[in-house]
Protein backbone atom coordinates (compact mmCIF):
# COMPACT_ATOMS: atom_id res chain seq x y z
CA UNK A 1 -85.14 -49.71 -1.04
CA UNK A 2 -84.27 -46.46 -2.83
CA UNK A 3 -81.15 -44.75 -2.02
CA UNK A 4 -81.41 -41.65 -0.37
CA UNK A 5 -78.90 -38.68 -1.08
CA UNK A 6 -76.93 -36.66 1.81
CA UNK A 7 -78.12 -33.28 1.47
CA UNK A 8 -75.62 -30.94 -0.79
CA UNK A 9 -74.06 -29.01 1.77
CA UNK A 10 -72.30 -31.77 3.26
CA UNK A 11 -70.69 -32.34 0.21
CA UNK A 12 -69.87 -28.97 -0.06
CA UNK A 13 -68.01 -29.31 3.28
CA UNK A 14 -66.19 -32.48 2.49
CA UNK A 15 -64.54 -30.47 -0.74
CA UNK A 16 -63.73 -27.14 1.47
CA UNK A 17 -61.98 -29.93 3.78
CA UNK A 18 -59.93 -31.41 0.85
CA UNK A 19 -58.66 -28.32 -0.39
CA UNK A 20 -57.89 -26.92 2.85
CA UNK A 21 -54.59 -25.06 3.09
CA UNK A 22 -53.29 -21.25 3.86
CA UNK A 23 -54.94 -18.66 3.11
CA UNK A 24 -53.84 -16.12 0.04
CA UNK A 25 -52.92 -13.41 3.16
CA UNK A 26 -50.81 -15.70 5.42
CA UNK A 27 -49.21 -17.15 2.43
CA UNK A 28 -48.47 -13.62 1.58
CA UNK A 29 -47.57 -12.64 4.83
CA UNK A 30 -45.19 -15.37 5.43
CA UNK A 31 -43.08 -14.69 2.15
CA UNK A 32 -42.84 -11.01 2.86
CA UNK A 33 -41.44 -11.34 6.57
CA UNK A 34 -38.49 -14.19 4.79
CA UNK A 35 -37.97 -11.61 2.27
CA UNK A 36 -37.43 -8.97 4.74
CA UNK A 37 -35.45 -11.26 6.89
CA UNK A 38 -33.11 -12.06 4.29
CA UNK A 39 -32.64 -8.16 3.05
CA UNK A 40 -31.82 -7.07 6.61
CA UNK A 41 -28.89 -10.02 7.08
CA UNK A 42 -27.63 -8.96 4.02
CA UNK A 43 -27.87 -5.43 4.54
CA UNK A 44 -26.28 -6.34 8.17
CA UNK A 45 -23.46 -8.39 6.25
CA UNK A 46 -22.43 -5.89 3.61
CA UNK A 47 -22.07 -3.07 6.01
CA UNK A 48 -19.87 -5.08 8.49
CA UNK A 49 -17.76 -5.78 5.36
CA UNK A 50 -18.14 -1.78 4.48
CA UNK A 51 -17.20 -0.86 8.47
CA UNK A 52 -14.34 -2.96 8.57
CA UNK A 53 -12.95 -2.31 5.11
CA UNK A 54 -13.29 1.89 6.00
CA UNK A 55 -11.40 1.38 9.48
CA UNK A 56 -8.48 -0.86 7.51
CA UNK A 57 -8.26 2.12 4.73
CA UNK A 58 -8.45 4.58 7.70
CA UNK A 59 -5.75 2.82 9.62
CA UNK A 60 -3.37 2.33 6.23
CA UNK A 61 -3.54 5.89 5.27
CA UNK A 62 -3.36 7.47 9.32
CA UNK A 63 -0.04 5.40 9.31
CA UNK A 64 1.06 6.42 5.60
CA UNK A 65 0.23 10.19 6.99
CA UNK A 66 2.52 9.42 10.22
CA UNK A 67 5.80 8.17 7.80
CA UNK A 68 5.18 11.22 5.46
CA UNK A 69 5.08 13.65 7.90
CA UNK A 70 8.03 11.99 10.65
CA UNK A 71 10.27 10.15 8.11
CA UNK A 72 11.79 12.63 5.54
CA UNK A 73 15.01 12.94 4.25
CA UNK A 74 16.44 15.33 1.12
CA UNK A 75 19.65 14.51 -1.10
CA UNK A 76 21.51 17.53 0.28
CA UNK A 77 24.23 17.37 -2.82
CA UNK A 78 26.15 15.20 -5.06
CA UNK A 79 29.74 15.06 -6.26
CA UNK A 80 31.21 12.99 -9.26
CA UNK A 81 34.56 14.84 -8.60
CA UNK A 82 36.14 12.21 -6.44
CA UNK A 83 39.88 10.70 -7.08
CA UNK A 84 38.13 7.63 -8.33
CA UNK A 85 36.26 8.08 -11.51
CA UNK A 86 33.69 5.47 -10.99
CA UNK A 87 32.98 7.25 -7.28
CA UNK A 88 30.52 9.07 -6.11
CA UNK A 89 29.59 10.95 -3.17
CA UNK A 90 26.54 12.39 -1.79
CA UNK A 91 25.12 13.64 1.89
CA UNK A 92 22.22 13.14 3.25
CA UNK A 93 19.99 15.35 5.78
CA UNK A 94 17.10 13.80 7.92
CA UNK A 95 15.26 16.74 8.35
CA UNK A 96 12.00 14.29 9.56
CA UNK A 97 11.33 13.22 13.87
CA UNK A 98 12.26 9.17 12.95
CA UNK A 99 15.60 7.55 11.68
CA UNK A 100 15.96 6.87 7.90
CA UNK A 101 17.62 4.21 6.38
CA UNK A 102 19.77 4.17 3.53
CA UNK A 103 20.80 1.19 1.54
CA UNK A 104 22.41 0.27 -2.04
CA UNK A 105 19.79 -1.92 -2.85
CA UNK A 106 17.38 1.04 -2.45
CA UNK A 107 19.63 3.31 -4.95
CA UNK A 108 19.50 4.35 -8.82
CA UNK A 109 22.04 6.10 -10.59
CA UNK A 110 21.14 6.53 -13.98
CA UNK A 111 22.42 9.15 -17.06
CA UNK A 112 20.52 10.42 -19.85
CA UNK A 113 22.84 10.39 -23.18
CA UNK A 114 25.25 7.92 -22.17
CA UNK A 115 26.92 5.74 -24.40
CA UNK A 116 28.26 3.63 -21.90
CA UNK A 117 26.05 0.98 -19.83
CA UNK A 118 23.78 2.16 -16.87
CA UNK A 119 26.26 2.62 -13.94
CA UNK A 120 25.32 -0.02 -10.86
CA UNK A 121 25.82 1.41 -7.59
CA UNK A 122 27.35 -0.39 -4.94
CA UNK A 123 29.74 -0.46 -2.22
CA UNK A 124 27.53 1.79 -0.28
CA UNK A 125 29.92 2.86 2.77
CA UNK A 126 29.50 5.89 5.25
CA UNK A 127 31.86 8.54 4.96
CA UNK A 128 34.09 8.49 7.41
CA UNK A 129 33.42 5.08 8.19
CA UNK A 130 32.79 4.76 11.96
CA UNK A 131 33.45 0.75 12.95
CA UNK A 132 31.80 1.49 16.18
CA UNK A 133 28.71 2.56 15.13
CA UNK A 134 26.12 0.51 15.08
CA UNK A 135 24.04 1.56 12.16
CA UNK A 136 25.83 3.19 9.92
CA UNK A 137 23.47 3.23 7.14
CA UNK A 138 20.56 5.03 9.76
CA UNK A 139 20.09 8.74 9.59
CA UNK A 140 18.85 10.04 13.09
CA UNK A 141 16.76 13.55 12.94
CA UNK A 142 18.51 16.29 11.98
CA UNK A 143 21.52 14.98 10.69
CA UNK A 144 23.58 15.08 7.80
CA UNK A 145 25.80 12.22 6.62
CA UNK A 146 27.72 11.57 3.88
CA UNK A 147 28.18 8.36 2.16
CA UNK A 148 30.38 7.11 -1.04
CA UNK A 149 29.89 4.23 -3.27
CA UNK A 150 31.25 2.81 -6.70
CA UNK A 151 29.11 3.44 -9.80
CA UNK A 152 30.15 0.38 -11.36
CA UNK A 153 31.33 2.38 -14.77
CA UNK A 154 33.46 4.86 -15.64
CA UNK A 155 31.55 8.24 -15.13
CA UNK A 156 31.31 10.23 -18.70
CA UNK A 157 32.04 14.20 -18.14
CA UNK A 158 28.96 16.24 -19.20
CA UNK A 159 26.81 13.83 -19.02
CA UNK A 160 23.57 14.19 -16.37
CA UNK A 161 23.31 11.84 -13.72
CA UNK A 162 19.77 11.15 -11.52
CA UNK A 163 21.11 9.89 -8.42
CA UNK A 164 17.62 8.10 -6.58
CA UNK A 165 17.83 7.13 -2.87
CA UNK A 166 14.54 5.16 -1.43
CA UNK A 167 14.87 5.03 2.32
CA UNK A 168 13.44 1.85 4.38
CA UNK A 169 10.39 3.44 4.65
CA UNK A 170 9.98 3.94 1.10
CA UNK A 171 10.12 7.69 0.58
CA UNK A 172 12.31 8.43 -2.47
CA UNK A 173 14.47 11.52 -3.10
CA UNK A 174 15.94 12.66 -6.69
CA UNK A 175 19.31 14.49 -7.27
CA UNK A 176 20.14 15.36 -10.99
CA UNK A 177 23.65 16.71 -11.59
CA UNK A 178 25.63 17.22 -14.52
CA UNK A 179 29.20 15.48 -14.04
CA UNK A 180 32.14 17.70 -14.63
């Protein structure tokens, strides 16, 4: 008996079942919406980072802005004409609205055209020295205290000194004087 063929259209369908799979516009589709889902979590993730890094900046610099304009303090004068020749004095005003601390780890005496080594400044005491006082090295607002220490060298006459005091804070004041 001769074979008979299926008709070609069944074939046909028997192929289109094979190959079955998405279509060019889902496929599309599909890769679009994970490219658009990725874009917005990263969008999302880098402005978080953006928001919080602007409120820490904003936060550092309102608090920088708060020292600067409560914690001030000026070098009111400096004398290298004390009994001692290695001592000098100099006062202090705290003409800010918080205390200021003053320490001799936070000071720099240095001259320009001297022979001698840089002077080292320590001994830091309040002038008068109050024993009942308990922070003598703190400034309250609006006053002005004097305090004395030992340069460490004997001071050379006409010579100019730059006296530096940084307070606790960190503000720094400069005196330059010319000893005599």
């Amino acid at each position: 008996m001769p074979k008979i063929s299926p008709p070609l259209f069944i074939f046909r369908n028997l192929a289109r079942r094979k190959r079955s799979g998405v279509s060019p516009v889902i496929a599309t589709t599909i890769i679009l919406a994970i490219t658009v889902a990725l874009g917005l979590s990263l969008w999302g993730f880098a402005n978080s980072a953006v928001g919080t890094a602007t409120v820490q900046y904003s936060q550092a610099i309102d608090d920088y802005g708060e020292v600067v304009r409560n914690h001030r303090f000026i070098i009111a004068n400096v004398d290298f004409n004390n009994p001692s020749a290695n001592s000098v004095a100099f006062w202090v005003y705290n003409n800010g609205r918080m205390n200021a601390t003053i320490s001799e780890n936070h000071m720099i005496l240095t001259c320009s055209g001297c022979i001698q080594p840089e002077p080292v400044p320590n001994g830091l005491t309040p002038d008068p020295f109050d024993p009942l006082d308990p922070n003598p090295f703190t400034l309250t607002p609006k006053t002005l205290k004097k305090f004395v220490f030992d340069s460490g060298t004997t001071l050379e006459t006409g010579k100019t000194y730059e006296l530096t005091v940084v307070s606790d804070a960190g503000l720094a004041q400069t005196y330059v004087k010319k000893a005599e």
